[in-house]
Protein backbone atom coordinates (compact mmCIF):
# COMPACT_ATOMS: atom_id res chain seq x y z
CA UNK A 1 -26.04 14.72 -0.32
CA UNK A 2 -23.84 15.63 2.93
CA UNK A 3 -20.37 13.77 3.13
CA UNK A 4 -20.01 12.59 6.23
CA UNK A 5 -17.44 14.33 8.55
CA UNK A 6 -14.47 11.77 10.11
CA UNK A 7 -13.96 12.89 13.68
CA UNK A 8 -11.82 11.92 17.01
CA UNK A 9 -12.95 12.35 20.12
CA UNK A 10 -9.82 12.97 22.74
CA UNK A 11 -10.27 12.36 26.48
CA UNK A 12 -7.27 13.68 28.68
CA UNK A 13 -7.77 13.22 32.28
CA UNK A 14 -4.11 13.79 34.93
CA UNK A 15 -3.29 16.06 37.87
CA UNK A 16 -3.40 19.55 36.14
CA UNK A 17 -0.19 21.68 35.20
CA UNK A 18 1.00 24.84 33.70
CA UNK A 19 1.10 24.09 29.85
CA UNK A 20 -0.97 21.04 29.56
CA UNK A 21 -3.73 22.18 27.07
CA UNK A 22 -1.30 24.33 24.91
CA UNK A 23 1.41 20.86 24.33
CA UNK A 24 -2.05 18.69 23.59
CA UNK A 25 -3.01 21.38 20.60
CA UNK A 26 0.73 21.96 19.53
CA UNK A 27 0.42 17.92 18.93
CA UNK A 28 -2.34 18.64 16.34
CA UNK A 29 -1.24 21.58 14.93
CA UNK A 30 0.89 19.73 12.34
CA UNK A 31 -1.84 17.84 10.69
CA UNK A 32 -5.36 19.30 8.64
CA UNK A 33 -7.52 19.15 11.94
CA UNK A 34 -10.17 21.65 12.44
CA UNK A 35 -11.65 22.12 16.29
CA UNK A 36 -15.67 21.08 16.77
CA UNK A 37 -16.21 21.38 20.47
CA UNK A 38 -14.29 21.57 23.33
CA UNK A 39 -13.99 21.58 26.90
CA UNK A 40 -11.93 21.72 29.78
CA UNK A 41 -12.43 21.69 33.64
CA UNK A 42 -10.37 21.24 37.13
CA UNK A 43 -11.85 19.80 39.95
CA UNK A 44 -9.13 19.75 43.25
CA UNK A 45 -6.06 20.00 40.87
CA UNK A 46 -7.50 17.02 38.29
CA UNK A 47 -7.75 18.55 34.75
CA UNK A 48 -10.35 17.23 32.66
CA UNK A 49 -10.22 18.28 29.38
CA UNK A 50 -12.27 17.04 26.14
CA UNK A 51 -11.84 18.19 22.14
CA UNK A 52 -14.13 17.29 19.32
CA UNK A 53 -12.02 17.27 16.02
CA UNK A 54 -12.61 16.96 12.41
CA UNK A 55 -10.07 15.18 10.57
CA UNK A 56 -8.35 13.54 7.24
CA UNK A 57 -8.86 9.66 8.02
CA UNK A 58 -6.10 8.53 6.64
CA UNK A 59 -4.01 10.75 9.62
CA UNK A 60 -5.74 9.41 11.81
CA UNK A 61 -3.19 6.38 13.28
CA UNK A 62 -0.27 9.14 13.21
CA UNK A 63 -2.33 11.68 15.37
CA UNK A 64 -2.90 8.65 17.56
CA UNK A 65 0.12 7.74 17.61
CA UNK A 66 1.46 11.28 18.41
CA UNK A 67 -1.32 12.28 21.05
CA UNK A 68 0.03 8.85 22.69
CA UNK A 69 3.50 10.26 23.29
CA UNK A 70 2.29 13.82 24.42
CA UNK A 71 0.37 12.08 27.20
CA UNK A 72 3.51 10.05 27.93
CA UNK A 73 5.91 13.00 27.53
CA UNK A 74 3.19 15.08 30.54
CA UNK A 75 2.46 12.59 32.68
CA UNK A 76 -1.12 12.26 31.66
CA UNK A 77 -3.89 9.68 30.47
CA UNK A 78 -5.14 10.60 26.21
CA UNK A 79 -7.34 8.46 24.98
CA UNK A 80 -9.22 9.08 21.36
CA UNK A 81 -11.77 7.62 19.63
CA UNK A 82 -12.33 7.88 15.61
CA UNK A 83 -15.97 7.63 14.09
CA UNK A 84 -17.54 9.22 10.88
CA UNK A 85 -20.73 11.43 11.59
CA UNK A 86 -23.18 13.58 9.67
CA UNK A 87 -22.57 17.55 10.08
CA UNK A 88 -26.10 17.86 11.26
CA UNK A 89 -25.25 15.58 14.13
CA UNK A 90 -22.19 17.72 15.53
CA UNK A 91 -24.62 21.24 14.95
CA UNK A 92 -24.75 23.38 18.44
CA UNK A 93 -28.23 22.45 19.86
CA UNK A 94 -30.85 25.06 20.80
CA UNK A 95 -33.74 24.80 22.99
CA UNK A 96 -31.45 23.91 25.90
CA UNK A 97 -33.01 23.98 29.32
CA UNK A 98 -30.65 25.31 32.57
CA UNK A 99 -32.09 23.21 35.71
CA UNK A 100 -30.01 24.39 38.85
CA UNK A 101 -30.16 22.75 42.22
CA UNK A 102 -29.42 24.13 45.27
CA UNK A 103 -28.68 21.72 48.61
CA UNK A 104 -26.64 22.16 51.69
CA UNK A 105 -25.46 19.12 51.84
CA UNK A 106 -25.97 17.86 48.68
CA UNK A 107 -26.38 14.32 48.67
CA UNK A 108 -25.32 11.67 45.57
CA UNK A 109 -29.15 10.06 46.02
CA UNK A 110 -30.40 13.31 45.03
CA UNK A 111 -28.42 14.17 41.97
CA UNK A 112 -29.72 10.37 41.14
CA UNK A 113 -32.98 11.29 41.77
CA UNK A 114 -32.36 14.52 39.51
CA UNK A 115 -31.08 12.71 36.77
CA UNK A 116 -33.60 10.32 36.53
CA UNK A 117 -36.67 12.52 36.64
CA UNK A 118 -34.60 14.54 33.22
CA UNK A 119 -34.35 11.81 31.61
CA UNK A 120 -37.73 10.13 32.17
CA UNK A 121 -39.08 11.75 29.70
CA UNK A 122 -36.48 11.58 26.57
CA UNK A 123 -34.60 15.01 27.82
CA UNK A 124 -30.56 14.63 27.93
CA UNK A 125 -28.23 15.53 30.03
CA UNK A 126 -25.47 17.93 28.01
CA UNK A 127 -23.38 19.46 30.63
CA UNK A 128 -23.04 19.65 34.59
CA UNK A 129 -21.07 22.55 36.24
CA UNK A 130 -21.44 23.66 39.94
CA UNK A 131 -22.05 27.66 40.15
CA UNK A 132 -21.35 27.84 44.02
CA UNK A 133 -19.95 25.21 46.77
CA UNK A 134 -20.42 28.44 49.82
CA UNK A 135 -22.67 28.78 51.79
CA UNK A 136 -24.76 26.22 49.90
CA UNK A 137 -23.87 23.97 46.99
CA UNK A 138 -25.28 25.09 44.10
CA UNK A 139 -25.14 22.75 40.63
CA UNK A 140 -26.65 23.54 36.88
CA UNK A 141 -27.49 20.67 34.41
CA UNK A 142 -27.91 21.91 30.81
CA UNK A 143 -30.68 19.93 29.38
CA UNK A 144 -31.64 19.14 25.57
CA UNK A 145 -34.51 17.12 24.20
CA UNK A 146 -37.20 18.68 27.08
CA UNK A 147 -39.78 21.21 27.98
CA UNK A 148 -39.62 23.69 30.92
CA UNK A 149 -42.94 22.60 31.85
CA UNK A 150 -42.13 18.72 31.86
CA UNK A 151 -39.34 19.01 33.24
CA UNK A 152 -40.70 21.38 36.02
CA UNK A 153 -43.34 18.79 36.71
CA UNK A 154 -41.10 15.62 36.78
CA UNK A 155 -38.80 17.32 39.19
CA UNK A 156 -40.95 18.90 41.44
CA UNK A 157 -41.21 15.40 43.71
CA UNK A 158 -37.32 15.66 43.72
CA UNK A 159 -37.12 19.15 45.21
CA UNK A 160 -39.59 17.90 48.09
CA UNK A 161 -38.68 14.73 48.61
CA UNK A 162 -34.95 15.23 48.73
CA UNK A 163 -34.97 18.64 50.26
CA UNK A 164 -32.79 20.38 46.61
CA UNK A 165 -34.18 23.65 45.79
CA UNK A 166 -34.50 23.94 42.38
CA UNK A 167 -35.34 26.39 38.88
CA UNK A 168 -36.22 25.01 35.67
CA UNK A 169 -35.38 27.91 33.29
CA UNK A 170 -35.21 28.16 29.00
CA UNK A 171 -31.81 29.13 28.08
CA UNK A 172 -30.82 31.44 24.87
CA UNK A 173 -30.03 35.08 25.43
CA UNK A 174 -32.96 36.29 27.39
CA UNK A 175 -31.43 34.33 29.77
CA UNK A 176 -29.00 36.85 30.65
CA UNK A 177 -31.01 39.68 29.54
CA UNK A 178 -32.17 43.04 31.69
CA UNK A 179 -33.98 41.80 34.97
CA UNK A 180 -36.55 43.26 37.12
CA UNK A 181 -35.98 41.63 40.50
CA UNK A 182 -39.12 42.77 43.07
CA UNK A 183 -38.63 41.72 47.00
CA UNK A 184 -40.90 41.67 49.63
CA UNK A 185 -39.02 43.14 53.23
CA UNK A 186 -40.74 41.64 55.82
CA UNK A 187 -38.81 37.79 56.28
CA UNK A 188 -37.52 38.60 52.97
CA UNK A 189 -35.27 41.40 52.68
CA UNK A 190 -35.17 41.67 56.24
CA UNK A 191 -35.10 38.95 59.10
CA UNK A 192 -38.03 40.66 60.93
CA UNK A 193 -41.51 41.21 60.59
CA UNK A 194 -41.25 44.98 61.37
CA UNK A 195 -44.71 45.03 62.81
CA UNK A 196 -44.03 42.43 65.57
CA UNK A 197 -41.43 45.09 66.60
CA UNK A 198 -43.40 47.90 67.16
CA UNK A 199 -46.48 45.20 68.30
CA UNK A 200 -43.74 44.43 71.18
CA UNK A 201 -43.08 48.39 71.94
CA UNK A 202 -47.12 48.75 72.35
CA UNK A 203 -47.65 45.45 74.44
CA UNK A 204 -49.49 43.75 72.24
CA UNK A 205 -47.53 41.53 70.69
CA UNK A 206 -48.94 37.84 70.86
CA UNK A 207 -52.23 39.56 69.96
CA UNK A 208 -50.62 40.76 66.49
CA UNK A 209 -48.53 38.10 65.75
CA UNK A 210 -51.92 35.71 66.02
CA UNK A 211 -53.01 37.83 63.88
CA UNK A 212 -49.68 37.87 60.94
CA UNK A 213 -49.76 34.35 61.16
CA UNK A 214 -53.45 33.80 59.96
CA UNK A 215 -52.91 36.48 57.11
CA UNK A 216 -49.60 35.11 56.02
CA UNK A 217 -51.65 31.36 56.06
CA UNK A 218 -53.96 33.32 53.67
CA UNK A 219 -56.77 32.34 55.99
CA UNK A 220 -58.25 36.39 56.06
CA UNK A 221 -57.95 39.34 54.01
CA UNK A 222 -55.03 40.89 54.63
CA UNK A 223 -56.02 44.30 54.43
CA UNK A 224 -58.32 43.18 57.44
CA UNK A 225 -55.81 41.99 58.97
CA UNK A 226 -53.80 44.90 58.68
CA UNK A 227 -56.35 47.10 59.64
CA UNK A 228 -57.02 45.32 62.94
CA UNK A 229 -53.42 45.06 63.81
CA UNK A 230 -51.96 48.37 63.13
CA UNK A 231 -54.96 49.60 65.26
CA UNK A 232 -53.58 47.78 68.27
CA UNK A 233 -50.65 50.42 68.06
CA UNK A 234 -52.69 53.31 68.64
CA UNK A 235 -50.84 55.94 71.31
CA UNK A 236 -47.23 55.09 70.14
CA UNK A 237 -45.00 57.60 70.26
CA UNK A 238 -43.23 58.30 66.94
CA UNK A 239 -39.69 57.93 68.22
CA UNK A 240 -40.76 54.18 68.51
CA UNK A 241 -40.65 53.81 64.89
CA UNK A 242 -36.19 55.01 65.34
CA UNK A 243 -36.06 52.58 68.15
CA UNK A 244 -37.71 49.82 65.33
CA UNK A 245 -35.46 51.12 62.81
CA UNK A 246 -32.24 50.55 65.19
CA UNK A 247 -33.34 46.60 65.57
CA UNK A 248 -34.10 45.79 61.61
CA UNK A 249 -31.19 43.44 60.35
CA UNK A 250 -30.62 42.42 56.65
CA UNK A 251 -31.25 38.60 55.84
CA UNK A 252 -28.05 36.82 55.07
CA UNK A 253 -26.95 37.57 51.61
CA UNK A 254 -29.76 41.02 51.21
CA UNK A 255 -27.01 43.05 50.55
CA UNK A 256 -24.91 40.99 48.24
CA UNK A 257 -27.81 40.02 46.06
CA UNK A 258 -28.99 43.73 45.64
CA UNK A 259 -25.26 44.81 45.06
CA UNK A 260 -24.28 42.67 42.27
CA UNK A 261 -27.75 42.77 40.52
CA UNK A 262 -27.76 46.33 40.50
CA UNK A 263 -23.69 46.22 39.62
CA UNK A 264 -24.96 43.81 36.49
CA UNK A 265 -27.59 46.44 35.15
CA UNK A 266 -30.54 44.68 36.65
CA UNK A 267 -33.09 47.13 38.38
CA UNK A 268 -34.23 45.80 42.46
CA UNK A 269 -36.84 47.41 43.81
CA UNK A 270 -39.15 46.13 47.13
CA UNK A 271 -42.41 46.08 47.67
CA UNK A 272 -44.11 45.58 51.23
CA UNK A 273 -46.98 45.06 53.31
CA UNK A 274 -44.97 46.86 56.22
CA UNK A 275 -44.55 50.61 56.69
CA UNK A 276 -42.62 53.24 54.54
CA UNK A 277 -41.83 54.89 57.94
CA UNK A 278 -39.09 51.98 59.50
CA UNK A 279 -38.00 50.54 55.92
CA UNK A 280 -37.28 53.50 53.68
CA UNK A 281 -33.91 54.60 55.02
CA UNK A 282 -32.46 51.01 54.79
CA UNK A 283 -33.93 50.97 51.20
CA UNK A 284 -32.48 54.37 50.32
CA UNK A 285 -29.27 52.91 51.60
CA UNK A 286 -29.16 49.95 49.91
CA UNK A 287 -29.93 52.39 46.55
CA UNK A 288 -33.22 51.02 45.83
CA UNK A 289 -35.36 53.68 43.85
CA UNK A 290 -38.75 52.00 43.34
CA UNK A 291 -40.72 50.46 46.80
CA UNK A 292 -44.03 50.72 47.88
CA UNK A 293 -45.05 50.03 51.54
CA UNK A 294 -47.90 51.34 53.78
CA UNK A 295 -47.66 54.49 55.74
CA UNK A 296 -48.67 55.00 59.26
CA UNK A 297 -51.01 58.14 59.98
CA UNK A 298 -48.86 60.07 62.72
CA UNK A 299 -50.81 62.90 64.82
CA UNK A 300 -49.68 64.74 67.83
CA UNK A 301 -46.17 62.78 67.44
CA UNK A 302 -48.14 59.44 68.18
CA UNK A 303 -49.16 56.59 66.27
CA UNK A 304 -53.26 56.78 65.66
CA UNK A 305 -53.61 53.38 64.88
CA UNK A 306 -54.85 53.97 61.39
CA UNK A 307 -52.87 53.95 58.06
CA UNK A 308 -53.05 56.52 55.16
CA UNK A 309 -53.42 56.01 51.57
CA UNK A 310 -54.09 52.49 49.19
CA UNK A 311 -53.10 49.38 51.16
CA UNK A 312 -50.42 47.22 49.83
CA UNK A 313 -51.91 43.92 49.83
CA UNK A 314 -51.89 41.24 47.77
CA UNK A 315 -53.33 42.77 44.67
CA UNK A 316 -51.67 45.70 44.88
CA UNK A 317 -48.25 43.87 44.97
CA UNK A 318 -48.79 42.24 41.35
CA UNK A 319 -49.56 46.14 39.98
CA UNK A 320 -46.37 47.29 41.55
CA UNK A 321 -44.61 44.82 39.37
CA UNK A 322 -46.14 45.70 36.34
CA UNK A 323 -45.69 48.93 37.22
CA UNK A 324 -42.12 48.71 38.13
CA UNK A 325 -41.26 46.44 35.02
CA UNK A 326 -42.94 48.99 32.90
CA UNK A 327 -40.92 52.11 34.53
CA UNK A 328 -37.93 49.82 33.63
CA UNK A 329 -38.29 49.02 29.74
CA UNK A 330 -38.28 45.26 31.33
CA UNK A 331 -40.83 42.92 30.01
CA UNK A 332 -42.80 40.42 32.23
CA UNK A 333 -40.88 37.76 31.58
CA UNK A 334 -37.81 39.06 32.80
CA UNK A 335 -39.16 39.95 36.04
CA UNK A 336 -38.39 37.83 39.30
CA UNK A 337 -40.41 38.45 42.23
CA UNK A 338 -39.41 37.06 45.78
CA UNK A 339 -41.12 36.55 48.78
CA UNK A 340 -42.31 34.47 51.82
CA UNK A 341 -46.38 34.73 52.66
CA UNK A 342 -49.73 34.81 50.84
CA UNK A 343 -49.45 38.31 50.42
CA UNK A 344 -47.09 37.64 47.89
CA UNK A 345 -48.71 35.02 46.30
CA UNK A 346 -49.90 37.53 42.94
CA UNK A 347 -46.60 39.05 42.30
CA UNK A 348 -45.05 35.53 42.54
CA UNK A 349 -47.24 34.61 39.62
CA UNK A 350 -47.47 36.77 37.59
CA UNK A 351 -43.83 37.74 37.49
CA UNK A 352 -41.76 35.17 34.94
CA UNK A 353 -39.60 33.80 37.62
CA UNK A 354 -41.39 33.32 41.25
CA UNK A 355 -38.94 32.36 44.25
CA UNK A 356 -40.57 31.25 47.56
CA UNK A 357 -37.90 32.37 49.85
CA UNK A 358 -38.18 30.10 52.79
CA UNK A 359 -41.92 30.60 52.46
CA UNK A 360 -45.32 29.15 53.90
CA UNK A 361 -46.00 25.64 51.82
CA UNK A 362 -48.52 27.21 50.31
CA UNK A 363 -46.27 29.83 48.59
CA UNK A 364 -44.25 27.22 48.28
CA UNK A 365 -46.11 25.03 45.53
CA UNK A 366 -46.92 27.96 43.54
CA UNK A 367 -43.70 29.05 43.24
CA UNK A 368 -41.52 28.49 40.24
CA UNK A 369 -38.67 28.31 42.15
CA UNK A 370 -37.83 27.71 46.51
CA UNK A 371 -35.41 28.74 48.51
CA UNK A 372 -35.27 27.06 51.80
CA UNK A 373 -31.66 28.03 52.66
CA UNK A 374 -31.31 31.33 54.97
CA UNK A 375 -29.39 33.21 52.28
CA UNK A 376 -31.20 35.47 50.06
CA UNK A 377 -28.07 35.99 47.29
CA UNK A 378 -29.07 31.98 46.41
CA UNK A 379 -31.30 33.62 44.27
CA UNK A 380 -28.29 34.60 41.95
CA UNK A 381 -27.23 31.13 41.98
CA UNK A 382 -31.12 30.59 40.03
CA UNK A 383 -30.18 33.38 37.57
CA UNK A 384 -27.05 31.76 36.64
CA UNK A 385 -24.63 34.01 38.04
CA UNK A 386 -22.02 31.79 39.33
CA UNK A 387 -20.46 32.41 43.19
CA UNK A 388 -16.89 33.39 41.44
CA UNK A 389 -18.26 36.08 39.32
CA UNK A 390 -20.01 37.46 42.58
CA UNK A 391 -16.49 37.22 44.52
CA UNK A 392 -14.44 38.39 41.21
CA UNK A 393 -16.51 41.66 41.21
CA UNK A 394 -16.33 42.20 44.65
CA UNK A 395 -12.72 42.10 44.31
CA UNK A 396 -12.89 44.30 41.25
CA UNK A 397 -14.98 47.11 43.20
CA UNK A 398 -12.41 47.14 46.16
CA UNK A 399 -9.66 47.59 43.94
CA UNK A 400 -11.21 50.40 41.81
């Protein structure tokens, strides 16, 4: 039969200064303690820190006793509790869940809201940490005792009626293994739908972007769409497409998601319903080596209006993932696919994380995940990747 183990539980809580933690362990370092858990955090120069000890019971009125003059001696508050537990009870739990929200502001109703729907259903609360606080707060609750898929569905009236983006993801290692993450370009990538662009060069513009909007709604085929829009740019000149090229700008955060994935080991690659002429030389500069896109059929040095080779549409999105993921050595799973219209909508579901990224609301509730915030490196914030390890490696890459 198990003995049962006689811990203390020690709460220090003061204005946070150099030497702090190593005087509190120095005070137990004379007496037969062993360390269980521990933790330790400072919020605007307030230390918080928290041990979990195993002890002898009959020391337990002298470490008391002593822990009570080491909080006098720094100026701090100790307080300790003693209780007798089973080992099994004090075992590291597995089958943790990582929920992270993601507000700007984020608003005390809504963390109420958040911690009522996890615990509506039996889950626990274990641990709270914020991952970012700029440009967008950003918060992670590790969860015991639930599902993904409860917990998913019980929070999914949170995310919409408090406006907090959220992900509902299994922990464990695969967590933070190898990654696949496939982007659309168009509203995605980049802030502008490149064929609106050239639509504007031709004259034609409110006739094509009529026409976007009622693919992107998923209300007709897109290839149809496509079709009957690129056709409207028939008798462009090719140096249109530089001109194009010249007004593309990177959504806020593109280029610091893509650097610190690909600085991590992940693998980015894009995918798009646009054309290969305009996007491939940002791509290639940004160092993505897998994308698909459409190509425009040039004659003459003008635009026909027709396009050349398999369409990228919908379909043909999801195979690109596979495809990619498979090119990779990266299972399903650990794919994330991110985009904004109904031609996404496949990828999104089939890949093992799906981000609407300030998408149509019907990308939206078959998403995994939304991002309604303008800044595409929030999508770290989802993985787990906190904003200091984004900043720290920055750092590290303009020192090297």
């Amino acid at each position: 039969m198990a003995q049962e183990t006689y811990t203390g539980l020690i709460l220090l809580s003061g204005v946070d200064t150099p030497g702090i933690t190593q005087s509190l362990f120095r005070t137990l370092s004379p007496f037969a303690v062993t360390i269980i858990d521990i933790e330790q955090v400072v919020i605007r120069e307030r230390l918080i820190l928290t041990a979990l000890i195993g002890l002898n019971k009959a020391h337990a009125s002298a470490i008391e006793e002593d822990l009570n003059a080491c909080g006098l001696a720094l100026g701090v508050d100790i307080a300790i509790s003693f209780s007798a537990i089973m080992p099994d009870s004090i075992a590291a739990k597995s089958g943790l869940i990582h929920v992270v929200a993601l507000a700007n502001p984020l608003k005390p109703d809504a963390v109420a809201a958040l911690a009522g729907a996890i615990t509506e259903h039996g889950a626990n609360i274990e641990r709270i940490h914020r991952t970012a606080s700029f440009p967008i707060t950003a918060v992670e609750f590790v969860v015991s005792g639930g599902t993904q898929s409860t917990l998913h569905t019980s929070l999914s009236a949170v995310s919409s009626h408090y406006g907090v983006d959220l992900a509902v993801q299994e922990g464990g290692l695969m967590r933070w293994a190898k990654k696949l993450v496939l982007m659309d370009v168009d509203s995605t990538l980049i802030a502008q739908e490149v064929i609106e662009l050239l639509a504007a060069k031709a004259g034609v513009a409110e006739e094509v972007i009529e026409i976007t909007a009622s693919a992107m709604r998923g209300e007709i085929d897109f290839e149809e769409s496509l079709r009957k829009r690129v056709s409207l740019l028939k008798g462009l000149p090719v140096s249109v497409l530089e001109e194009v090229r010249s007004e593309i700008t990177l959504t806020p955060g593109a280029r610091t998601l893509v650097r610190t994935l690909q600085r991590l080991g992940h693998t980015v690659a894009v995918v798009s319903g646009g054309f290969i002429e305009v996007i491939e030389p940002l791509i290639k500069e940004l160092g993505i080596e897998m994308y698909r896109a459409n190509s425009l059929e040039i004659v003459d040095g003008q635009l026909t209006g027709g396009l050349i080779g398999t369409i990228i549409d919908r379909p043909a999105k999801a195979v690109a993932l596979r495809e990619f993921a498979a090119i990779s050595g990266v299972a399903i799973e650990q794919t994330i696919a991110i985009g904004d219209g109904a031609n996404d909508l496949d990828m999104i579901t089939t890949a093992g994380l799906g981000i609407a990224f300030n998408a149509k609301p019907a990308v939206r509730a078959a998403a995994d995940s939304a991002v309604s915030a303008p800044y595409l490196d929030s999508v770290l914030y989802l993985m787990g990747i906190a904003r200091e390890d984004v900043e720290e490696a920055d750092n590290q890459s303009l020192q090297a």
